[in-house]
Structures are given as structure tokens and as C-alpha cells.
Protein backbone atom coordinates (compact mmCIF):
# COMPACT_ATOMS: atom_id res chain seq x y z
CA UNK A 1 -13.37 19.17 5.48
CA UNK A 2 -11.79 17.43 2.50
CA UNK A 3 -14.85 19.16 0.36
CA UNK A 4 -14.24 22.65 1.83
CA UNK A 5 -10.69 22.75 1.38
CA UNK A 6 -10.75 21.41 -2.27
CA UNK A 7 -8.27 17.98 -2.05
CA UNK A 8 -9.89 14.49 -2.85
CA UNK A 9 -9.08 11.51 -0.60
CA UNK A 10 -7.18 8.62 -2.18
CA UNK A 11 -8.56 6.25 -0.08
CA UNK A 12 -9.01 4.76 2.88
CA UNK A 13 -6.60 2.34 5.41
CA UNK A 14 -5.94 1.74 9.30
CA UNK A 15 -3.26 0.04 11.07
CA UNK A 16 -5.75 -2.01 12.81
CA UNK A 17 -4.62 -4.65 10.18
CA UNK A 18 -1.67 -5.40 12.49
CA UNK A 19 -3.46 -6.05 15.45
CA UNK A 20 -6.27 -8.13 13.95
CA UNK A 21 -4.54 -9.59 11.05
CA UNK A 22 -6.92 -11.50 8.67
CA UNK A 23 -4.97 -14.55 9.00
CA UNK A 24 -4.03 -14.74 12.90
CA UNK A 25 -4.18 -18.11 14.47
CA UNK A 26 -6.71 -16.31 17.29
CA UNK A 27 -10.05 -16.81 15.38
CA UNK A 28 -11.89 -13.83 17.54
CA UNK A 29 -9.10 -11.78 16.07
CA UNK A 30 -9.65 -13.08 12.23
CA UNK A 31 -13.04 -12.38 12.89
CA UNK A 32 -12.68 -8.84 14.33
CA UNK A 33 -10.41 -7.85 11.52
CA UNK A 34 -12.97 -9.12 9.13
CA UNK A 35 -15.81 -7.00 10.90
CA UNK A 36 -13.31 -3.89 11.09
CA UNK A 37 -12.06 -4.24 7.14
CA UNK A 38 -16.22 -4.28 6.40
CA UNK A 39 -16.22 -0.99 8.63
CA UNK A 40 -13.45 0.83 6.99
CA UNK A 41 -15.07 -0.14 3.64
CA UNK A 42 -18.82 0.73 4.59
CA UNK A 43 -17.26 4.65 5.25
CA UNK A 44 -15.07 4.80 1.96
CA UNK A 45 -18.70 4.12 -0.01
CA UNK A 46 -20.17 6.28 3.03
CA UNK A 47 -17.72 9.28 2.22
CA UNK A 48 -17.43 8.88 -1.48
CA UNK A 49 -13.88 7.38 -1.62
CA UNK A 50 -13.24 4.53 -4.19
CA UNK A 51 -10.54 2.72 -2.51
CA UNK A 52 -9.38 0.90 0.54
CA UNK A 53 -6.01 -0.37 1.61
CA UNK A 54 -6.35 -4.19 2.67
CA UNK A 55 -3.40 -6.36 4.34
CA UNK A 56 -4.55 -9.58 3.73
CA UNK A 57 -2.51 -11.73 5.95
CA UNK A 58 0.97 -12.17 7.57
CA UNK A 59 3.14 -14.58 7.95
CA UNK A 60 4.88 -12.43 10.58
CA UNK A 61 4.77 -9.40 12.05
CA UNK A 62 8.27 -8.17 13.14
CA UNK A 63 7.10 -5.16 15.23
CA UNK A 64 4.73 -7.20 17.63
CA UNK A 65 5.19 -9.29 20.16
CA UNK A 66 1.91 -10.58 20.71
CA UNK A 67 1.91 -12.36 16.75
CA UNK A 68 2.04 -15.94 16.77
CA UNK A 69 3.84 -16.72 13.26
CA UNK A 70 1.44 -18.25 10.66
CA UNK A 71 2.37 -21.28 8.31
CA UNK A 72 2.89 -19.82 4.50
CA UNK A 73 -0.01 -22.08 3.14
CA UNK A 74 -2.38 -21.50 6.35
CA UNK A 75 -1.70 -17.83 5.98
CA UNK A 76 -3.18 -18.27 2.25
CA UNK A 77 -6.02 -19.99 2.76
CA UNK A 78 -7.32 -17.82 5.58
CA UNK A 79 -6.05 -14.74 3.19
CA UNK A 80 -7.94 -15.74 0.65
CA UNK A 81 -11.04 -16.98 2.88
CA UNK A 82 -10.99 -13.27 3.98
CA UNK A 83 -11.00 -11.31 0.86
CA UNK A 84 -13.34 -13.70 -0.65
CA UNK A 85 -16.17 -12.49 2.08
CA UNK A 86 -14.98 -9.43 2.01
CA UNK A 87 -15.35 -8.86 -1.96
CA UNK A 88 -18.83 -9.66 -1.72
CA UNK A 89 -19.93 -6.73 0.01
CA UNK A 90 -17.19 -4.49 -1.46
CA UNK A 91 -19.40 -5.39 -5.06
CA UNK A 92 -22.47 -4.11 -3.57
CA UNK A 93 -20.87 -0.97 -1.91
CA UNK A 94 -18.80 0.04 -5.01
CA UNK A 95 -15.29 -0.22 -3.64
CA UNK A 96 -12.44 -1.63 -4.70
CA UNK A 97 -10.18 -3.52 -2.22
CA UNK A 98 -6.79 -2.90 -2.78
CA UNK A 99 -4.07 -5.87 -1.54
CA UNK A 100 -0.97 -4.07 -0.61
CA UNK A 101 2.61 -5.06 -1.20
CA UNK A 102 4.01 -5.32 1.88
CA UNK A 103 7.59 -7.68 2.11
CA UNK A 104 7.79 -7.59 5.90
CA UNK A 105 4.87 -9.71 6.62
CA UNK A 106 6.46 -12.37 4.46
CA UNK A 107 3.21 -13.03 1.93
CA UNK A 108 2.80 -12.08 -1.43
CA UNK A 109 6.86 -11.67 -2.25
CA UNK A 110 6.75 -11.23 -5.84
CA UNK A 111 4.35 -9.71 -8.20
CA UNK A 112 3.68 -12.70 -9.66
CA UNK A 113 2.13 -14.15 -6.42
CA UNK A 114 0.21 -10.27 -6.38
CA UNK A 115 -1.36 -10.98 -9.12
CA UNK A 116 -1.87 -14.70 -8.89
CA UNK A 117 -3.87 -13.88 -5.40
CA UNK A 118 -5.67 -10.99 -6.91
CA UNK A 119 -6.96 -13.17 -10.39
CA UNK A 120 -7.78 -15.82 -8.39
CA UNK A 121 -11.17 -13.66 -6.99
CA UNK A 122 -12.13 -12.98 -10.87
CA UNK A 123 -13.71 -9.60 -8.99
CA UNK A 124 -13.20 -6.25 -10.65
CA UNK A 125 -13.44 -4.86 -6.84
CA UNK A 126 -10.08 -6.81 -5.78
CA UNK A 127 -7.16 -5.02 -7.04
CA UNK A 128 -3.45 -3.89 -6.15
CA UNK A 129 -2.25 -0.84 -4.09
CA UNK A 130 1.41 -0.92 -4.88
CA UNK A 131 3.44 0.33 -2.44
CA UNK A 132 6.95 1.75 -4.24
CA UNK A 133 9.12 1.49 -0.81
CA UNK A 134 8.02 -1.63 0.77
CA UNK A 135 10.03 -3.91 -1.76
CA UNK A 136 12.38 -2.16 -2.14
CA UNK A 137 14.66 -3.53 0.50
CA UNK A 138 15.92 -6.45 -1.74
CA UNK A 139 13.59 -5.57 -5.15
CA UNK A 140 12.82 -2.42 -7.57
CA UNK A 141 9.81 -0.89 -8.14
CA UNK A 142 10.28 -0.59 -11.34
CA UNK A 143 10.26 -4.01 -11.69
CA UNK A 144 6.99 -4.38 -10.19
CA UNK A 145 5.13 -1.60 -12.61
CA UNK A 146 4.89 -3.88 -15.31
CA UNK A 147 3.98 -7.05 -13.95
CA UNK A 148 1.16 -5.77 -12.05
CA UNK A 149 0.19 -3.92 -15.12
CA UNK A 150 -3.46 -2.88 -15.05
CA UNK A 151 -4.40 -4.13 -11.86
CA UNK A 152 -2.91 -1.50 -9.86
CA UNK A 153 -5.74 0.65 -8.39
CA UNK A 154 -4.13 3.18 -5.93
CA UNK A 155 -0.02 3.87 -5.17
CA UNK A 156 1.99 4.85 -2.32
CA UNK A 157 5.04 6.58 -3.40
CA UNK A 158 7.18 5.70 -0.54
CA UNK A 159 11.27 6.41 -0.60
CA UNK A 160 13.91 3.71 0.71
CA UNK A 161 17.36 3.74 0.81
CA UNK A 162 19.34 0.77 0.12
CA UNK A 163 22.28 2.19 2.12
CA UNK A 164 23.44 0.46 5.28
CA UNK A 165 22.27 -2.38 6.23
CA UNK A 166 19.62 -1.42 9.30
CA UNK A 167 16.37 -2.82 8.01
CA UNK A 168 14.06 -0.83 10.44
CA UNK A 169 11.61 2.20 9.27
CA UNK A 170 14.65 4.47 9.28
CA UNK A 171 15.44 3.11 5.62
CA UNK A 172 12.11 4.86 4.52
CA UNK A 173 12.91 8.76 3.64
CA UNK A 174 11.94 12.02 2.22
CA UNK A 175 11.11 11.64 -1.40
CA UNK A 176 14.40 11.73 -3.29
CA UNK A 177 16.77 11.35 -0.35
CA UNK A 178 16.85 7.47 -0.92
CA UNK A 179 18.10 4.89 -3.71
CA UNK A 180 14.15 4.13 -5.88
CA UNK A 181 15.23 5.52 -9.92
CA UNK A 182 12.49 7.36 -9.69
CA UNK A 183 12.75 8.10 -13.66
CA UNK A 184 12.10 4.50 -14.23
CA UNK A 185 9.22 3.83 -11.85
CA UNK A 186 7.42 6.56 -13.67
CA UNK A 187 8.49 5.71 -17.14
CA UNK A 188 6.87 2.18 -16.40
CA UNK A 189 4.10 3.65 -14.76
CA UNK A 190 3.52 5.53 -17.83
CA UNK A 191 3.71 2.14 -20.08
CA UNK A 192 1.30 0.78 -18.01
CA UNK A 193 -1.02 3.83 -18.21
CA UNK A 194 -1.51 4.13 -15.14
CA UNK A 195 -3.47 7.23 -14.59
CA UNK A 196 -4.47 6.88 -10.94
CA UNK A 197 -3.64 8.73 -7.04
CA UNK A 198 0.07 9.01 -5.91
CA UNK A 199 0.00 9.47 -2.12
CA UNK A 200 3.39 10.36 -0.30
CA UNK A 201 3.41 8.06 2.45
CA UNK A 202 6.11 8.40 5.21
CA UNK A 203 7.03 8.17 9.27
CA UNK A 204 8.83 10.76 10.71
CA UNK A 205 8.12 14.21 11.07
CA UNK A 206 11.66 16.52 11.17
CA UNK A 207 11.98 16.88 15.05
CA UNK A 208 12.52 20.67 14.15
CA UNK A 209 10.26 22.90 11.49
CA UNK A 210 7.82 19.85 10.69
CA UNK A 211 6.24 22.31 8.48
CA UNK A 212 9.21 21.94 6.34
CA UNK A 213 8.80 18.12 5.29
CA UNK A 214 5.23 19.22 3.32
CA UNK A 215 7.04 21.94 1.35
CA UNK A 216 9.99 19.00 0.52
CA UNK A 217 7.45 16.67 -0.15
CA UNK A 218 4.93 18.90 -2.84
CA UNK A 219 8.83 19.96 -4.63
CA UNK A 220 9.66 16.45 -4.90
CA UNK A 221 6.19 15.48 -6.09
CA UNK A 222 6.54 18.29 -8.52
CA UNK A 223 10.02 17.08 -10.07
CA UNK A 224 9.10 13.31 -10.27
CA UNK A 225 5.47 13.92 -12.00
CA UNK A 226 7.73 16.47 -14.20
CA UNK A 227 5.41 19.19 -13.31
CA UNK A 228 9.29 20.85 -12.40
CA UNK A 229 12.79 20.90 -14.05
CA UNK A 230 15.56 22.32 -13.38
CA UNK A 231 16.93 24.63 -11.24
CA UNK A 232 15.31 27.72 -9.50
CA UNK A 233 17.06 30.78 -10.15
């Protein structure tokens, strides 16, 4: 379909990271996220899509009930454990497994620990999906750009607002109707050279005119990429 109607897919990712974390304390559910992450990967090579979205571990998971919380240093180990037999078959399929920022699973907090986990594989098929919303409730993006530098694969241009203080999925908005300087995140992303996909990423459809949010979205897209200035007449 993707063919026919002329778009390219960024790449591949499923929520199934959540309920089969790669670092639960359940081994049956390490080991099914494991076999599911090798899945996911097998169809990106199987479709032609370079990249897939991993979530290597959590220390918590606010939004479920049913996660036991994980010691920082256990979470690591079996974070690492994972990726490492994961990156083997990546090599072989052509894929690049992209660890994604994502703050409210308490591991990887800083971009220094991003790119201290992603080094430590020495594997040009384990790299960084950088996620510009999902650190933004105490960090910048901006910020981030830089430090990750060239390992940053694939983005998710995601909008937060640092207004208010409710720390749900409400703070994530339409592009531009939050608080990320979105002139700086793509003047470092420039610096950086980073040349790759930008993929809106978001979760709620307006109740009303749905339709709507996709013409917001391409304007906004338009004016940040500076494909758009100004004011229409």
C-alpha cells in the first residue's frame, strides 16, 4: 500500500514492549519480548524498512498494573543481555535497532547513559531513535541533539508542554501548541547533520473533524523544516 501510494515507512515499532518488557522479572515474558522484538525486526528486513523502535527495559511502567518494578542495575544487565542477542541477528538481517528515549520507564535518563548503552555493543546496527517529547518533561531536546550526535538513526518529533503540572499523555500536543524551541532542536539537528526521517508522533485524535489534525500536522511540519514562512495571505 505504502508502494502504491508513494510514502516510505520510517520504520517499524509495537507497544508490545510494555507488556513483555525486555527486562521484566517474569522470565517467559523476557523471553516472549525477545521472540516478538526478532519478529518485528524479521518484517522491517521482510518489507524493506531500515529501522526498528526498541524499548530496552524499564524500571517502571506507570500505566500498568501488572509491572513488578525492576532494580536500576538488574534492569541493565537484562537490557543489555537483550540487545546483545538481539544485535546479532539484526547484523545478518540489515536493520538497525534503534534504543528509544523514553524518561517514564526510568532507564537511560540522560544522553550520556544513551550513548554509553549504545557504544557499549560496538555494533553499527544498535543506534538511537530520539524521541523530542519524551524528555522533555524536566529536559530539552535541544540539549540532547548534540550529545547523541551521529548515533541518532530515526526521530520522533513529538510536542510537550511544560505548562501545568499534570504529567499524564495530555502534556503531549499538536506540533507547535506546546513549549519544545523548535528553532533550536533543528538548528542542532542541523550541526549534527542529521539527514534522516522525522515522524509526527502523537495520541489523540480531535473528538470533532479528526481530519483536521493531518492538515495541522503537514503545516507545522512545513514551518519547522522551513519548507514555510510567514503568513498566508
Amino acid at each position: 500500500m505504502a508502494d502504491r501510494i508513494g510514502i516510505q515507512i520510517s520504520g517499524l515499532c509495537s507497544f508490545l514492549f510494555w507488556p513483555y518488557p525486555l527486562s521484566s522479572n517474569d522470565p517467559d515474558k523476557r523471553a516472549r519480548g525477545i521472540e516478538l522484538a526478532g519478529k518485528i525486526a524479521q518484517a522491517a528486513h521482510d518489507l524493506g524498512v531500515q529501522n526498528v523502535l526498541v524499548v530496552p527495559g524499564a524500571v517502571h511502567i506507570p500505566w500498568r498494573t501488572d509491572h513488578e518494578p525492576v532494580p536500576n542495575d538488574v534492569c541493565d544487565k537484562r537490557a543489555r543481555e537483550a540487545v546483545r542477542t538481539l544485535e546479532r541477528d539484526a547484523a545478518k538481517l540489515k536493520v538497525f535497532l534503534n534504543i528509544e528515549n523514553i524518561f517514564f520507564n526510568g532507564y537511560l535518563m540522560t544522553p550520556m547513559e544513551m550513548n554509553a548503552f549504545v557504544d557499549s555493543f560496538q555494533s553499527e546496527h544498535v543506534r538511537v531513535h530520539f524521541d523530542t517529547g519524551n524528555i522533555s518533561m524536566f529536559q530539552f531536546a535541544e540539549h540532547w541533539v548534540p550529545i547523541l550526535g551521529k548515533r541518532t538513526q530515526n526521530i520522533h518529533f513529538k510536542e510537550f508542554t511544560k505548562k501545568g503540572t499534570d504529567y499524564s499523555l495530555e502534556t503531549f500536543r499538536p506540533l507547535l501548541d506546546g513549549t519544545t524551541n523548535w528553532p533550536a532542536v533543528m538548528a542542532a539537528l542541523d550541526a549534527v547533520g542529521y539527514r534522516g526521517y522525522v515522524t509526527f508522533e502523537y495520541f489523540h485524535p480531535y473528538p470533532h473533524y479528526p481530519e483536521a489534525l493531518i492538515y495541522q500536522t503537514s503545516d507545522s511540519l512545513d514551518r519547522i523544516l522551513g519548507r514555510k514562512t510567514g503568513r498566508a495571505v
